[in-house]
PDB file of N, CA and C in Angstrom:
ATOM      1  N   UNK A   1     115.098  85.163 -41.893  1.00  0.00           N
ATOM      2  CA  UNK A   1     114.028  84.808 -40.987  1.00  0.00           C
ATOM      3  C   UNK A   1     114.307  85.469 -39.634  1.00  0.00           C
ATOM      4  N   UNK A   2     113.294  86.277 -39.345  1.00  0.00           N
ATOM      5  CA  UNK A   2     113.739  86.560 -38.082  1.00  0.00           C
ATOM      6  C   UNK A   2     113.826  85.790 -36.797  1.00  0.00           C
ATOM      7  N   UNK A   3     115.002  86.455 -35.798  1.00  0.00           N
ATOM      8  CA  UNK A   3     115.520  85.257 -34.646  1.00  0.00           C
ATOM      9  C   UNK A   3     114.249  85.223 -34.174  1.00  0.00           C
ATOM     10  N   UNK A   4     113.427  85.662 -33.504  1.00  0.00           N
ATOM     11  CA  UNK A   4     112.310  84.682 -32.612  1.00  0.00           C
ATOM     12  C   UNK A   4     112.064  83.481 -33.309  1.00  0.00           C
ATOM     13  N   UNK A   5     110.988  83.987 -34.560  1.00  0.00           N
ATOM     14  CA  UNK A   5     110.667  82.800 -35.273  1.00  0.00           C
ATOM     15  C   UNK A   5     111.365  81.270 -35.563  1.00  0.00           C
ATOM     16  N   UNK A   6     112.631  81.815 -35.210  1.00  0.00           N
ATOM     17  CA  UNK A   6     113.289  81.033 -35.613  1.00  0.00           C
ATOM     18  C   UNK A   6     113.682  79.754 -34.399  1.00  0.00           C
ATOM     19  N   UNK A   7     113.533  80.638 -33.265  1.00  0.00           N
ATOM     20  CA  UNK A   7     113.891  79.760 -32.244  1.00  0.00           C
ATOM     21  C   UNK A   7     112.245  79.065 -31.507  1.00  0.00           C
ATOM     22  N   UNK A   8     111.407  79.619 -32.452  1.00  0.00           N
ATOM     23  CA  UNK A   8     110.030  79.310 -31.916  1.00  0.00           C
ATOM     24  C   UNK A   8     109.841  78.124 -32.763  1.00  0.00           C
ATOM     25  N   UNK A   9     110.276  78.051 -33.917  1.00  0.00           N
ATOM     26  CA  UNK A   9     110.891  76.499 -34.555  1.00  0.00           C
ATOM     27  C   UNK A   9     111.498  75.820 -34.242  1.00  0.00           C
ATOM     28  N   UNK A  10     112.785  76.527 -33.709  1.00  0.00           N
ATOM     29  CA  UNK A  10     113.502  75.150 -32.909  1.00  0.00           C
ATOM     30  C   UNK A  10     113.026  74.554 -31.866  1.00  0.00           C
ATOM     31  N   UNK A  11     112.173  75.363 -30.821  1.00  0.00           N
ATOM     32  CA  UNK A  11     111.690  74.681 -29.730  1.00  0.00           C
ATOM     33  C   UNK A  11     110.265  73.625 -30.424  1.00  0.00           C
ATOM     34  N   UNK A  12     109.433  74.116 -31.091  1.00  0.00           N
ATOM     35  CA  UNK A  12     108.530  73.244 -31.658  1.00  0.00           C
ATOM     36  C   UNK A  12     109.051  71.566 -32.652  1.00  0.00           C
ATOM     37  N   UNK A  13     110.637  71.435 -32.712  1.00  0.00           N
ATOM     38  CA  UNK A  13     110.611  70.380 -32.635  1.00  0.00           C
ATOM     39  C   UNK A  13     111.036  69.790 -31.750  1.00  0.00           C
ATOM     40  N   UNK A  14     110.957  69.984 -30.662  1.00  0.00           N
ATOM     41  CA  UNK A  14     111.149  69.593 -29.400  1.00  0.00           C
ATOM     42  C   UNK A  14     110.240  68.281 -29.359  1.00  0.00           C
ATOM     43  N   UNK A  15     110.403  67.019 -29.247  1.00  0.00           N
ATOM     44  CA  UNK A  15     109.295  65.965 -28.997  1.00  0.00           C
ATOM     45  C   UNK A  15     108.296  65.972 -27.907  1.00  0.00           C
ATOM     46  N   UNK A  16     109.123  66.531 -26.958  1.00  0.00           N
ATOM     47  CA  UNK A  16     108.187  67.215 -25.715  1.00  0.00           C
ATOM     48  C   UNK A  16     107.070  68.011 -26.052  1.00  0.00           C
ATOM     49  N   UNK A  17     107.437  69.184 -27.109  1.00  0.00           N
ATOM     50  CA  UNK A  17     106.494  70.139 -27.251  1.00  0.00           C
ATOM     51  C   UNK A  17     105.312  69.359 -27.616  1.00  0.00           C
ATOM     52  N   UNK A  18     105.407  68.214 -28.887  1.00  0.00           N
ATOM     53  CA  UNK A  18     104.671  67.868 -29.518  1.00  0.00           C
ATOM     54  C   UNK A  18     104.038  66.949 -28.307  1.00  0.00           C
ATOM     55  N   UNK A  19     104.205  66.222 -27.466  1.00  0.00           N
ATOM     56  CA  UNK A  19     103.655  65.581 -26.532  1.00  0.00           C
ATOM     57  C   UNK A  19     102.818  66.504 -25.660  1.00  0.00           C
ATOM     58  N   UNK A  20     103.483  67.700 -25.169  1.00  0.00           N
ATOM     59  CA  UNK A  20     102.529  68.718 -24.007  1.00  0.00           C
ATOM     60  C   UNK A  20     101.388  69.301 -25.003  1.00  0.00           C
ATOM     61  N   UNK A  21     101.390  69.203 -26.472  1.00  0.00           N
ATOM     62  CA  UNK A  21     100.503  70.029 -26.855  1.00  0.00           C
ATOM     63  C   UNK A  21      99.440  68.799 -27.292  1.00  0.00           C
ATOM     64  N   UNK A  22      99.887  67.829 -27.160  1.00  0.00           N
ATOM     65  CA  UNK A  22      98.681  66.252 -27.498  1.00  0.00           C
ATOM     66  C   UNK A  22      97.880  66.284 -26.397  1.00  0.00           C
ATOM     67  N   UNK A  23      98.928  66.258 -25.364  1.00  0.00           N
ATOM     68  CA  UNK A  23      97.931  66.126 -23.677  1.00  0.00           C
ATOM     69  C   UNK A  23      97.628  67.442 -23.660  1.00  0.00           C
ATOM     70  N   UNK A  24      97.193  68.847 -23.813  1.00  0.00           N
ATOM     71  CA  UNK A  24      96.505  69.661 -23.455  1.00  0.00           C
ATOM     72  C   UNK A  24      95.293  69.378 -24.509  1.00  0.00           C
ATOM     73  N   UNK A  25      95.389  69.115 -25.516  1.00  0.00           N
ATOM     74  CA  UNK A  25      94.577  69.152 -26.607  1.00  0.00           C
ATOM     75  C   UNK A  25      93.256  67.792 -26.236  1.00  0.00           C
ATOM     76  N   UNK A  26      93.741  66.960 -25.616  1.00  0.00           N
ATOM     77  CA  UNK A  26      93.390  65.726 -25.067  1.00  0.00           C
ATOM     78  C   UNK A  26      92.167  66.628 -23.799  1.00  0.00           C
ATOM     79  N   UNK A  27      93.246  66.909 -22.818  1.00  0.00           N
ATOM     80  CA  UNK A  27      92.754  67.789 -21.867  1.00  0.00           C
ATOM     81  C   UNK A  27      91.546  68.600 -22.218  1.00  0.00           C
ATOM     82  N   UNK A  28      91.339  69.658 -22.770  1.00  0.00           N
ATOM     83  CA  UNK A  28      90.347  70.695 -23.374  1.00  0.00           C
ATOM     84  C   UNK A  28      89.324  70.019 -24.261  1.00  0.00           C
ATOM     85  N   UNK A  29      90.092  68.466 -24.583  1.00  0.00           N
ATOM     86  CA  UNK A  29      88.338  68.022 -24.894  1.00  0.00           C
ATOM     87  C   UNK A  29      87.472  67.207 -23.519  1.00  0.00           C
ATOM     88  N   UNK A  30      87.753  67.292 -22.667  1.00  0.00           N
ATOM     89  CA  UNK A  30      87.224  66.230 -21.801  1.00  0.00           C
ATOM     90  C   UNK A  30      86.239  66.670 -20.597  1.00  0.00           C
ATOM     91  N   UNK A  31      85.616  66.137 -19.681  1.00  0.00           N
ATOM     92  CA  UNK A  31      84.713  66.810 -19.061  1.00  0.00           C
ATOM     93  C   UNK A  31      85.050  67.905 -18.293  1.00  0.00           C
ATOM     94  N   UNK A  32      85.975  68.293 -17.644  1.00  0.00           N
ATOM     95  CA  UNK A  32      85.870  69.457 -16.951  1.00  0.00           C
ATOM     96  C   UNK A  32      85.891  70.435 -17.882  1.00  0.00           C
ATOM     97  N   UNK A  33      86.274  70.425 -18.955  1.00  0.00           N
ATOM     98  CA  UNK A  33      86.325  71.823 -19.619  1.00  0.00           C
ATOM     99  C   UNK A  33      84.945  72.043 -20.384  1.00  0.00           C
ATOM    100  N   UNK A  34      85.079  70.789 -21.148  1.00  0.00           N
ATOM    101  CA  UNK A  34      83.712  70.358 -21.642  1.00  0.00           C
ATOM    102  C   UNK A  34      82.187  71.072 -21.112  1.00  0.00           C
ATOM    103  N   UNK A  35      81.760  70.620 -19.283  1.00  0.00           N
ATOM    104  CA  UNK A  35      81.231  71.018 -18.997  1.00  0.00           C
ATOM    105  C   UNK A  35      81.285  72.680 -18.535  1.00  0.00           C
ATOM    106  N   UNK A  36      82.181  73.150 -18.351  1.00  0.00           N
ATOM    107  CA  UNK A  36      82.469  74.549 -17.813  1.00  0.00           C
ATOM    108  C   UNK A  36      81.586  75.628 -19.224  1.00  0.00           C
ATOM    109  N   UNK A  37      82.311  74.973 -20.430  1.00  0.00           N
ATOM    110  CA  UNK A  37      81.223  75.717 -21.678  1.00  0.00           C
ATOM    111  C   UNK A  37      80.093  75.398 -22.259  1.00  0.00           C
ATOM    112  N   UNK A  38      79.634  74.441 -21.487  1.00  0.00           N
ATOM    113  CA  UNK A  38      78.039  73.871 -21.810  1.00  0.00           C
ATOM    114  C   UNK A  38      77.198  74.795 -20.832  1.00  0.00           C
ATOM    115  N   UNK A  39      77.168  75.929 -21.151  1.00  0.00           N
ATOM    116  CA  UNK A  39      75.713  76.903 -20.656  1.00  0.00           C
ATOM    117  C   UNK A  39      75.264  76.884 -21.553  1.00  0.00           C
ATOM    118  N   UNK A  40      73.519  77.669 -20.933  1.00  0.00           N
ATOM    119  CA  UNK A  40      73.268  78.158 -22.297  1.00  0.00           C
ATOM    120  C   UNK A  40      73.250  79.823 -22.628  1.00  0.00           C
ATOM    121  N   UNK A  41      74.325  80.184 -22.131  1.00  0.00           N
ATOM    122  CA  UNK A  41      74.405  81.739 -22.361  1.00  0.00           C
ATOM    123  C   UNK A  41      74.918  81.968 -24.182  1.00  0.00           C
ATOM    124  N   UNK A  42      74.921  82.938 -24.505  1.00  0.00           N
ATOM    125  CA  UNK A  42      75.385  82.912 -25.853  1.00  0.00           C
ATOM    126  C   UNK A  42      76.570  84.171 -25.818  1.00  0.00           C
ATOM    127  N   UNK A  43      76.857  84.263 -27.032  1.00  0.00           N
ATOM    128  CA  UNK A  43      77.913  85.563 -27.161  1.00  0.00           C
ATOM    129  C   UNK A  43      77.524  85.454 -28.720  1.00  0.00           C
ATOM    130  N   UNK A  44      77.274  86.982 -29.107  1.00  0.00           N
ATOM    131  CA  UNK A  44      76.821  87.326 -30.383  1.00  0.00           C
ATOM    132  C   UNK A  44      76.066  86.471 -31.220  1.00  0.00           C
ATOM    133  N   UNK A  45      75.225  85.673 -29.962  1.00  0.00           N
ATOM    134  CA  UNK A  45      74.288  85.010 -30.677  1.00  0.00           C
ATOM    135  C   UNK A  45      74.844  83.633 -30.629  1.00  0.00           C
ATOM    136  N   UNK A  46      75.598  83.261 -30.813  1.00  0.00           N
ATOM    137  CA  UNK A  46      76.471  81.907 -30.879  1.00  0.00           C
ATOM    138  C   UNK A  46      76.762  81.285 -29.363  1.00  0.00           C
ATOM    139  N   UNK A  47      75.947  79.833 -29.084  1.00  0.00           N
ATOM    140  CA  UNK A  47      76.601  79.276 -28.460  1.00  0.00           C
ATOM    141  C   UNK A  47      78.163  79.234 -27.828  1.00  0.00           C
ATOM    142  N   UNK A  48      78.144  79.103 -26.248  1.00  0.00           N
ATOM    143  CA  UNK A  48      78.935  79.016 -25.992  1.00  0.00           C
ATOM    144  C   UNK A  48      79.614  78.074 -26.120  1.00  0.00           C
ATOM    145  N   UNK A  49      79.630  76.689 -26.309  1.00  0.00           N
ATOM    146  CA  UNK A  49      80.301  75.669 -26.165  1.00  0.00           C
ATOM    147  C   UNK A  49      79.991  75.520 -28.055  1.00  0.00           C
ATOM    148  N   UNK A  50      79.383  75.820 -28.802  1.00  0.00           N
ATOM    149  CA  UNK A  50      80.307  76.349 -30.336  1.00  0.00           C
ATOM    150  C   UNK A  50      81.065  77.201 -30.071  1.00  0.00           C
ATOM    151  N   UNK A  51      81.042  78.234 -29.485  1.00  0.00           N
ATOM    152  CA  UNK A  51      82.247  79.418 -29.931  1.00  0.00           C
ATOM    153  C   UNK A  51      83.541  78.578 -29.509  1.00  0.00           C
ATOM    154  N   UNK A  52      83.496  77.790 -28.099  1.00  0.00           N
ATOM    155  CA  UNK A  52      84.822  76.729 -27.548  1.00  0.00           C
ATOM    156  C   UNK A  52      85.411  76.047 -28.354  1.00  0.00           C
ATOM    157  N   UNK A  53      84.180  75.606 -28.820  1.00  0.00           N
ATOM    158  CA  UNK A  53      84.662  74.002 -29.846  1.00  0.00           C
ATOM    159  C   UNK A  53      85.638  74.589 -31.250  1.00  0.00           C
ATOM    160  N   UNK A  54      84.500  75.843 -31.897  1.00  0.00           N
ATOM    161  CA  UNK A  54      85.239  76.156 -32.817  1.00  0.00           C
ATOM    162  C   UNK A  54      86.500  77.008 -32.799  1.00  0.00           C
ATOM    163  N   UNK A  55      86.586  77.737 -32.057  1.00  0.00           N
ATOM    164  CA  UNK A  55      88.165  78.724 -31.429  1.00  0.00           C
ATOM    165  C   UNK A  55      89.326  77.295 -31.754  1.00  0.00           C
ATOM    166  N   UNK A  56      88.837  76.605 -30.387  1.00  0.00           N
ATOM    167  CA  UNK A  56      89.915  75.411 -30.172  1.00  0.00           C
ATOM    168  C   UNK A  56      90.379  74.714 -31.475  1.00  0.00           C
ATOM    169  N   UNK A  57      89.524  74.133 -32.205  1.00  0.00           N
ATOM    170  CA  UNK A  57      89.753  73.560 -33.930  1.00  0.00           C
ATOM    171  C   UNK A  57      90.589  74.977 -34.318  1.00  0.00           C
ATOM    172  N   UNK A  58      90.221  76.048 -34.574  1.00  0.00           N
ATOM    173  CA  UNK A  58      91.416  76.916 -35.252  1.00  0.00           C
ATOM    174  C   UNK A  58      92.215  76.967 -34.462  1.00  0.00           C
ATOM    175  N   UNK A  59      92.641  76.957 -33.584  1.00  0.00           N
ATOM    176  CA  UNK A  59      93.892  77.242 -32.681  1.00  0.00           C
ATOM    177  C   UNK A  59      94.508  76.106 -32.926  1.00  0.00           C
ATOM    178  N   UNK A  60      94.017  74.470 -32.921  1.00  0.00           N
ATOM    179  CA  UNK A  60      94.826  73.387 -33.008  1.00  0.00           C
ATOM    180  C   UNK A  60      95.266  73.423 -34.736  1.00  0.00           C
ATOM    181  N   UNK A  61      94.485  74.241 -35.220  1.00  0.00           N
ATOM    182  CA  UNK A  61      95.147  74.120 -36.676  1.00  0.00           C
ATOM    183  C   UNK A  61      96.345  74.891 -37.071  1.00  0.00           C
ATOM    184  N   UNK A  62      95.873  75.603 -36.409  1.00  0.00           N
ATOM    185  CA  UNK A  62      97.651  76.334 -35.904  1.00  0.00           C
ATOM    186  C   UNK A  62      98.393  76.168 -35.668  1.00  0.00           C
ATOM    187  N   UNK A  63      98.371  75.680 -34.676  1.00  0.00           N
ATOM    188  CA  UNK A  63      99.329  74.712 -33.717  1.00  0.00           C
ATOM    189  C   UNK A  63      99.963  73.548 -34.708  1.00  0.00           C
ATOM    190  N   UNK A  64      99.000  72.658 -35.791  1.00  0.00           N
ATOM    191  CA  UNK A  64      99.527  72.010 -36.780  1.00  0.00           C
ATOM    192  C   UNK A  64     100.328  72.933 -37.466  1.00  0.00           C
ATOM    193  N   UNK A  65      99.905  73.465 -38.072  1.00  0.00           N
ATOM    194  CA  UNK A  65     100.491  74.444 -39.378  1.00  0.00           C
ATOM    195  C   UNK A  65     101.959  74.631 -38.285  1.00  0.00           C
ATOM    196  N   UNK A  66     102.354  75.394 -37.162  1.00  0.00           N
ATOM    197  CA  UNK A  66     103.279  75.603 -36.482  1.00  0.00           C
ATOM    198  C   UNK A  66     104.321  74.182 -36.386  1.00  0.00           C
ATOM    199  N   UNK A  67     104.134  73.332 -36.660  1.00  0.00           N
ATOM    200  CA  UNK A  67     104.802  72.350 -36.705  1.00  0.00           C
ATOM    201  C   UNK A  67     105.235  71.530 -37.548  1.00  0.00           C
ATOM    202  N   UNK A  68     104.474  71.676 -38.598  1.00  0.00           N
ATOM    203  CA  UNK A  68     104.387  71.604 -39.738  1.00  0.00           C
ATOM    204  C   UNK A  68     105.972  72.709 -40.449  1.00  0.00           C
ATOM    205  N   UNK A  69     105.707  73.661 -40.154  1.00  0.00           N
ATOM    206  CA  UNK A  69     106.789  74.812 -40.274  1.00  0.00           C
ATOM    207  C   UNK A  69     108.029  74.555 -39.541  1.00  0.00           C
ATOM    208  N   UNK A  70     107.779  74.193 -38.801  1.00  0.00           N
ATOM    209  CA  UNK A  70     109.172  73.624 -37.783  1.00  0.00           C
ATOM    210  C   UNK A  70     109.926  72.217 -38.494  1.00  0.00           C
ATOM    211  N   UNK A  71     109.125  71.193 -38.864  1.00  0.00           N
ATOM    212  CA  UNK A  71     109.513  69.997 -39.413  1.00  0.00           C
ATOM    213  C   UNK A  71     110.201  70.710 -40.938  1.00  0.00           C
ATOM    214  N   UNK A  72     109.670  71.658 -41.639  1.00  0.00           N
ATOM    215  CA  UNK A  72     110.267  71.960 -42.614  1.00  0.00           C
ATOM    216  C   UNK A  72     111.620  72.574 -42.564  1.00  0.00           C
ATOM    217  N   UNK A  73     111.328  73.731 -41.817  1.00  0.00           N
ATOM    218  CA  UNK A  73     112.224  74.207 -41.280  1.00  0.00           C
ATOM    219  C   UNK A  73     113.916  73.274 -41.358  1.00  0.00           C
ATOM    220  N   UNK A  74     113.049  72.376 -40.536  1.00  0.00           N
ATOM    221  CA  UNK A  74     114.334  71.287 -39.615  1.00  0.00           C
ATOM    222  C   UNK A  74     115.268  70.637 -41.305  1.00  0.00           C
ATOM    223  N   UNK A  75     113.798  70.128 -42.258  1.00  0.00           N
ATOM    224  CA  UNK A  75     114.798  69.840 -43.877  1.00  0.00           C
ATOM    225  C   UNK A  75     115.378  70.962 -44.122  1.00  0.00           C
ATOM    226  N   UNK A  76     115.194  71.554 -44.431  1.00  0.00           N
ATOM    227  CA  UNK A  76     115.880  73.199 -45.194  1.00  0.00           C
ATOM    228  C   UNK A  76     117.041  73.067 -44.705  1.00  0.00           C
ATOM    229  N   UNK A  77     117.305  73.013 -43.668  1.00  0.00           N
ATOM    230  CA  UNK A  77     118.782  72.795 -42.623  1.00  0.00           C
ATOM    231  C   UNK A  77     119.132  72.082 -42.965  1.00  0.00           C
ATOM    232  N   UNK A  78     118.986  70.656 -42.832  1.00  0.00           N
ATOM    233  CA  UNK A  78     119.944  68.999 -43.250  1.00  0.00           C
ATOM    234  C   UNK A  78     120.088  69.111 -44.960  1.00  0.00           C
ATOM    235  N   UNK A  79     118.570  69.725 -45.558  1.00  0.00           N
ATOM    236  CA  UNK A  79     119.631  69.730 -47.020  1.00  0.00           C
ATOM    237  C   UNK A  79     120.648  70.634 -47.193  1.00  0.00           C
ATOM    238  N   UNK A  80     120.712  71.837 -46.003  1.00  0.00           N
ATOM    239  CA  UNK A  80     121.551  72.945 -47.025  1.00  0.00           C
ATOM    240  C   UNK A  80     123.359  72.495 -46.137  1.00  0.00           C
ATOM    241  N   UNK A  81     122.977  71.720 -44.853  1.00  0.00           N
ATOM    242  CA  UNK A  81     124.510  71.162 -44.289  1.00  0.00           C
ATOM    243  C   UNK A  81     124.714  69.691 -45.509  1.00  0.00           C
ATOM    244  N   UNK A  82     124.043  68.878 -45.675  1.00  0.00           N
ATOM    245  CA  UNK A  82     124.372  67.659 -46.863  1.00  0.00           C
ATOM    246  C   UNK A  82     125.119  68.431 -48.282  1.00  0.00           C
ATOM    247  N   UNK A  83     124.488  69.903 -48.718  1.00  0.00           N
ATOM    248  CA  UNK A  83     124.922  70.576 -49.945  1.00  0.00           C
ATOM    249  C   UNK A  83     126.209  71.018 -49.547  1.00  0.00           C
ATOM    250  N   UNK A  84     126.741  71.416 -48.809  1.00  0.00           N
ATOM    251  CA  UNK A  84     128.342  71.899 -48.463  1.00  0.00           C
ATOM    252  C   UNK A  84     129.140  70.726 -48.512  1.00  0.00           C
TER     253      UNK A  84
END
């Protein structure tokens, strides 16, 4: 596995991480942001505050999946130190 990845796992189980990324996620749904993408301009036709809404849902699914990978990560380790 290469070292970044690897330390981009270790920091993602950081409990912190998982807390700063609840409160931004919290954050970006609420009115100031909220309203900032409620025009009615479009981009390729698509609403702006859809293109927000939906970006943000894939990015937070990411952000799951990324942690998700990290929590695994973290077993792979405790079983392979318990196997020695």
């Amino acid at each position: 596995m290469p070292k970044h990845l690897r330390r981009l796992l270790h920091r993602l189980q950081l409990p912190e991480s998982w807390v700063i990324f609840f409160i931004m996620g919290i954050i970006m749904m609420n009115f100031p942001f909220m309203h900032i993408f409620n025009k009615p301009s479009t981009i390729f036709g698509f609403p702006l505050m859809f293109l927000y809404l939906f970006i943000g849902w894939a990015v937070s699914i990411f952000v799951i999946y990324l942690f998700t990978l990290a929590v695994g990560h973290n077993d792979d380790k405790n079983q392979e130190t318990h196997q020695q």
